[in-house]
Protein backbone atom coordinates (compact mmCIF):
# COMPACT_ATOMS: atom_id res chain seq x y z
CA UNK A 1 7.49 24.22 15.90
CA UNK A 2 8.04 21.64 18.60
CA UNK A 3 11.51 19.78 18.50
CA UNK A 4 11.71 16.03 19.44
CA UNK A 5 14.05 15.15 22.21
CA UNK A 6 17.06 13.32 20.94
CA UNK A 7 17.15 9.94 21.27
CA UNK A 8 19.66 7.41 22.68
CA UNK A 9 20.99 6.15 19.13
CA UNK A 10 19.98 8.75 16.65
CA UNK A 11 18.93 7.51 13.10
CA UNK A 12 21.10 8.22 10.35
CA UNK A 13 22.02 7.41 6.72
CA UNK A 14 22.87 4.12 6.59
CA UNK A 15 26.50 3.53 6.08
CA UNK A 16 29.32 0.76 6.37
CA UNK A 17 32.33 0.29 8.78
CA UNK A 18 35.13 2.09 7.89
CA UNK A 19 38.49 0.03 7.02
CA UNK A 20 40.19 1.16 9.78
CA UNK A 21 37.43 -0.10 11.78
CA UNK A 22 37.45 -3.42 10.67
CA UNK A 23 40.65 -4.00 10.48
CA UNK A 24 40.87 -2.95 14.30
CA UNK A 25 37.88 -5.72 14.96
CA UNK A 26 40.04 -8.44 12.54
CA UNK A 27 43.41 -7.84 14.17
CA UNK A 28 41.62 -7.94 18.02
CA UNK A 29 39.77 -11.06 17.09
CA UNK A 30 42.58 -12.26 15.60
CA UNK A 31 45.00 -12.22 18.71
CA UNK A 32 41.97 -12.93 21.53
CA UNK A 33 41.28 -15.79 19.34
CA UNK A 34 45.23 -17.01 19.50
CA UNK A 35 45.55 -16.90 23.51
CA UNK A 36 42.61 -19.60 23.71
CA UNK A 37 44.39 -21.75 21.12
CA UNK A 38 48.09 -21.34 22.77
CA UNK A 39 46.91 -20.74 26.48
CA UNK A 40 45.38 -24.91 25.68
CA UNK A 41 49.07 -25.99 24.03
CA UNK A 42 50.88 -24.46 26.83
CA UNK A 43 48.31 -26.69 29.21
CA UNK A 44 49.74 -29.85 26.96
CA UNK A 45 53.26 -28.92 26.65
CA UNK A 46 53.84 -27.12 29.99
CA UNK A 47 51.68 -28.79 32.29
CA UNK A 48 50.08 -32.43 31.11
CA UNK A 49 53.46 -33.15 28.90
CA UNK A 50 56.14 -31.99 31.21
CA UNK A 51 54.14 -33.34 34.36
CA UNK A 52 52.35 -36.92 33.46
CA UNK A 53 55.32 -37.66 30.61
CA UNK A 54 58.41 -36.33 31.59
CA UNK A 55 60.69 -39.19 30.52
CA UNK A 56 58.92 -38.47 26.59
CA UNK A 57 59.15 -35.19 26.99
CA UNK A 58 61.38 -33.94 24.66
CA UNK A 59 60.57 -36.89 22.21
CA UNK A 60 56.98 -35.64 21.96
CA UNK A 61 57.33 -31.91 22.25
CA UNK A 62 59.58 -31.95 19.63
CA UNK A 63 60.74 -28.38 17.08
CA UNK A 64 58.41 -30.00 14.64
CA UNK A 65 55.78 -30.83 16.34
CA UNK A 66 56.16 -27.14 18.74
CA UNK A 67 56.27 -25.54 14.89
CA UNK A 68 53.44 -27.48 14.18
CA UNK A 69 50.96 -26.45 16.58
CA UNK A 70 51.48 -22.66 17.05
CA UNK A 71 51.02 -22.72 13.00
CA UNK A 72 47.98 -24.09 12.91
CA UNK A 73 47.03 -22.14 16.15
CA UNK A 74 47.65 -19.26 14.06
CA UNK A 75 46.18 -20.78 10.58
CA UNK A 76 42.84 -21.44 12.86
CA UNK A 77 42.13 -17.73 14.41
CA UNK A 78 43.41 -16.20 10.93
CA UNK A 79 40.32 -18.13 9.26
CA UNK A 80 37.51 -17.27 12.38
CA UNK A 81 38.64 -13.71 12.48
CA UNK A 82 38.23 -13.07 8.73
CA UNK A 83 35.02 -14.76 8.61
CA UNK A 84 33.46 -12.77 10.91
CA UNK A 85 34.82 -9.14 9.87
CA UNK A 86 34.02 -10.51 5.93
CA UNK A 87 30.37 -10.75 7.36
CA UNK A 88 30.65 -7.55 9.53
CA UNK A 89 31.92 -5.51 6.38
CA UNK A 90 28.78 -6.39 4.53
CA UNK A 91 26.06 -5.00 7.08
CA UNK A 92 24.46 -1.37 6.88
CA UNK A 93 24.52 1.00 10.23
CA UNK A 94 21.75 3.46 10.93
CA UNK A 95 22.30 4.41 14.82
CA UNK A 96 25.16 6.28 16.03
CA UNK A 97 28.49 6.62 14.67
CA UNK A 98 29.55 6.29 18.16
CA UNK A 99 29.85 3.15 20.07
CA UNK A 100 30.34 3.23 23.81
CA UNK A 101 33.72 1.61 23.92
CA UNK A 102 37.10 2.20 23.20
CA UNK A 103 37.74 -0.45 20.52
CA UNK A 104 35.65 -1.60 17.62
CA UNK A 105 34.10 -4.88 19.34
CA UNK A 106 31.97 -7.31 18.39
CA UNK A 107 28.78 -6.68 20.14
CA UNK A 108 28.84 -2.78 20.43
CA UNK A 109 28.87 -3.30 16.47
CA UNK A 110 25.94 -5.32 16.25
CA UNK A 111 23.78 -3.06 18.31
CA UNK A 112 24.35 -0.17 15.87
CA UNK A 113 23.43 -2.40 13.17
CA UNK A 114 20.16 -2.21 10.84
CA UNK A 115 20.76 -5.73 9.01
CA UNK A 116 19.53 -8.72 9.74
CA UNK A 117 22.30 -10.35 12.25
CA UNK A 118 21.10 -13.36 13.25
CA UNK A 119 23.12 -15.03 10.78
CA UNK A 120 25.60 -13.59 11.74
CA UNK A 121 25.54 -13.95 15.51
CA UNK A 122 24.61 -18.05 15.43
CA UNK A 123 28.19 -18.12 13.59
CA UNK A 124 29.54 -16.00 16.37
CA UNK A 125 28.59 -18.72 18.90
CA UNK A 126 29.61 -21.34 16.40
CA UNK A 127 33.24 -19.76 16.71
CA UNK A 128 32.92 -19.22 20.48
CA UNK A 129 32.33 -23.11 21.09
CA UNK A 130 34.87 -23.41 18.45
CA UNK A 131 37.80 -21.32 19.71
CA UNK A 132 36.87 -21.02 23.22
CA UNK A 133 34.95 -24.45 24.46
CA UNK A 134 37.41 -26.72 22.92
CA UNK A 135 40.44 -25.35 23.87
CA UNK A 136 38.96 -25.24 27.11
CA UNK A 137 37.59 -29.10 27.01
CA UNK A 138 41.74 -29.72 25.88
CA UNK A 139 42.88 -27.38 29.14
CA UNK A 140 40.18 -29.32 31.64
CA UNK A 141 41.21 -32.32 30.17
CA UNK A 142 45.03 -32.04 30.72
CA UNK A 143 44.45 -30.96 34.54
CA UNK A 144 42.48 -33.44 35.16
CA UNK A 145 45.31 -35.92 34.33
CA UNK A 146 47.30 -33.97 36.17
CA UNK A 147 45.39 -34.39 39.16
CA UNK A 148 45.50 -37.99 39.08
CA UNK A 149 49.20 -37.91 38.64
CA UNK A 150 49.37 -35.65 41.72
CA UNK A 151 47.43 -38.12 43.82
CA UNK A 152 50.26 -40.88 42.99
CA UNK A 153 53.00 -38.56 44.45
CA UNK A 154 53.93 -39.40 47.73
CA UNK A 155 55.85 -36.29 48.72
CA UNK A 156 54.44 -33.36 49.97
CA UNK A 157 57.21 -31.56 48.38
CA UNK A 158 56.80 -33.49 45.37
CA UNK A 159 53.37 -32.14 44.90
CA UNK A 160 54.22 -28.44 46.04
CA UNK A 161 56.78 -28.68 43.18
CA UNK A 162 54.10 -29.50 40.85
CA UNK A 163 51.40 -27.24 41.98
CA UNK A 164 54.02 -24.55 41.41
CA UNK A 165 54.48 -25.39 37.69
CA UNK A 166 50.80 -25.32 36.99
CA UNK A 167 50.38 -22.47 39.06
CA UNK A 168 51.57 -19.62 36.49
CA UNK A 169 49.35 -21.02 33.60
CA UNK A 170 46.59 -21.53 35.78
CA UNK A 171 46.88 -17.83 36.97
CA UNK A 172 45.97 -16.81 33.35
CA UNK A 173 43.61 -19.07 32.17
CA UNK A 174 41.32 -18.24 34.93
CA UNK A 175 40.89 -14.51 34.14
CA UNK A 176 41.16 -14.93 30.90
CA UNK A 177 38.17 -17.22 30.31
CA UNK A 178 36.24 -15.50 33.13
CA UNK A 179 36.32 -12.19 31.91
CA UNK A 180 35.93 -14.13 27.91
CA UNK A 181 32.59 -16.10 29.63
CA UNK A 182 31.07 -12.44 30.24
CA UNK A 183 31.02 -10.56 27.38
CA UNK A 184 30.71 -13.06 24.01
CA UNK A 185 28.70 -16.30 25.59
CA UNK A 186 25.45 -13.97 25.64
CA UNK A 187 23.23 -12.61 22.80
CA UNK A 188 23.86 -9.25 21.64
CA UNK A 189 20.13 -8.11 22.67
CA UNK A 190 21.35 -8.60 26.49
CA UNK A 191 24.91 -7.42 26.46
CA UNK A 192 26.29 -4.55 29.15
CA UNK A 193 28.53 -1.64 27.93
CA UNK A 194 29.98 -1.27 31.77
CA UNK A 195 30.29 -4.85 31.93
CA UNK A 196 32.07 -5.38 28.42
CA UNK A 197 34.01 -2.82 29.10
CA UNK A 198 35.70 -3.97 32.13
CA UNK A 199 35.84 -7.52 31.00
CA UNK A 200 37.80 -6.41 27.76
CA UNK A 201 40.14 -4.72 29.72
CA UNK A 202 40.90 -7.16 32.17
CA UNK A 203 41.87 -9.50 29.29
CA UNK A 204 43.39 -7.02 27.00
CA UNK A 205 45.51 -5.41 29.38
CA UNK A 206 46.16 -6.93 32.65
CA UNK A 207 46.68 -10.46 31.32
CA UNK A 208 48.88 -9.42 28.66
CA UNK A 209 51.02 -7.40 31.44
CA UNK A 210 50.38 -10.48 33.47
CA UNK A 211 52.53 -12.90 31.01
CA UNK A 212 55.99 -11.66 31.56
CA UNK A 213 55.42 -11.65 35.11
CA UNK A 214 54.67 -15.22 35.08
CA UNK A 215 56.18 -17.05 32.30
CA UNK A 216 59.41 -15.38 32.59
CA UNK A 217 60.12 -14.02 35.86
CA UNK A 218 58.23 -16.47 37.76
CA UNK A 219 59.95 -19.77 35.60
């Protein structure tokens, strides 16, 4: 009797995600969805608002309209997130019971799976470009009025002054969408475990310990 050497991602019986497992992937989604929505408010309110329209300021950042968008900010990601795990929940698993990361993520998922994901990964780029390229468009867009108004300041210290307010959101956003740009705008079939890694902890811990820092400290 001649045993076969193991292989990387042993079969066995299929079987679904747990609950807690899910519920992990909804909840991560969930709040890595939010940032992109609220990191593009803060560029409207903080930055394109507060530095192109500061006379209207408080007229148009009003409570309402402050209420407004962080509920629909949070209505939004609430409605991607549960998509996706809805459509996670329903696929069979035949590798591995282990993934090579240290949260229930998108893409380690799918590589364990033996449905059919295709589906499921063209709506995962459908919500990328969703959550993450429009928000994005809105923070480009606000910096690039900001620019102009720059250019129209005569003072050197003028401009240093409004550098500095930009600076602290612009010291997130560019980590955050950096490290977001390497792991989920690929297909599953070419993603890194070292490289996801990494990224997901850059963005899940050291811009989160990054925030008081700089929007409370630093203001």
């Amino acid at each position: 009797h001649c045993s076969q050497p193991a292989s990387e991602h042993p079969y066995t019986a299929p079987y679904h995600l747990p609950h807690g497992c899910l519920i992990q992937m909804y909840l991560f989604m969930a709040l890595s969805l939010l940032d992109d929505f609220l990191l593009a408010v803060m560029a409207y309110d903080h930055c394109y608002v507060a530095i192109c329209l500061p006379l209207h300021y408080t007229m148009i950042m009003c409570p309402q309209r402050c209420v407004l968008l962080v509920a629909a900010s949070w209505l939004c990601v609430h409605i991607l997130a549960f998509s996706l795990t809805l459509l996670m929940s329903q696929f069979s698993f035949c590798a591995s019971r282990s993934i090579p990361h240290f949260f229930c993520d998108l893409l380690p998922l799918l590589k364990l799976a033996c449905s059919d994901t295709h589906a499921f990964q063209i709506m995962m780029f459908a919500e990328a470009a969703l959550s993450g390229v429009i928000p994005l468009i809105c923070i480009l867009v606000s910096y690039t009025h900001i620019i102009h108004a720059i250019l129209r300041v005569p003072s050197a210290g003028e401009k240093h002054k409004v550098f500095s307010t930009c600076g602290s959101h612009l010291s997130v956003v560019t980590p955050f969408y950096g490290t977001l740009s390497l792991v989920y705008y690929q297909p599953a079939s070419s993603y890194s475990a070292d490289t996801g890694m990494v990224a997901n902890v850059m963005y899940t811990m050291v811009t989160p310990m990054l925030n008081p820092l700089i929007y409370s400290l630093r203001n």
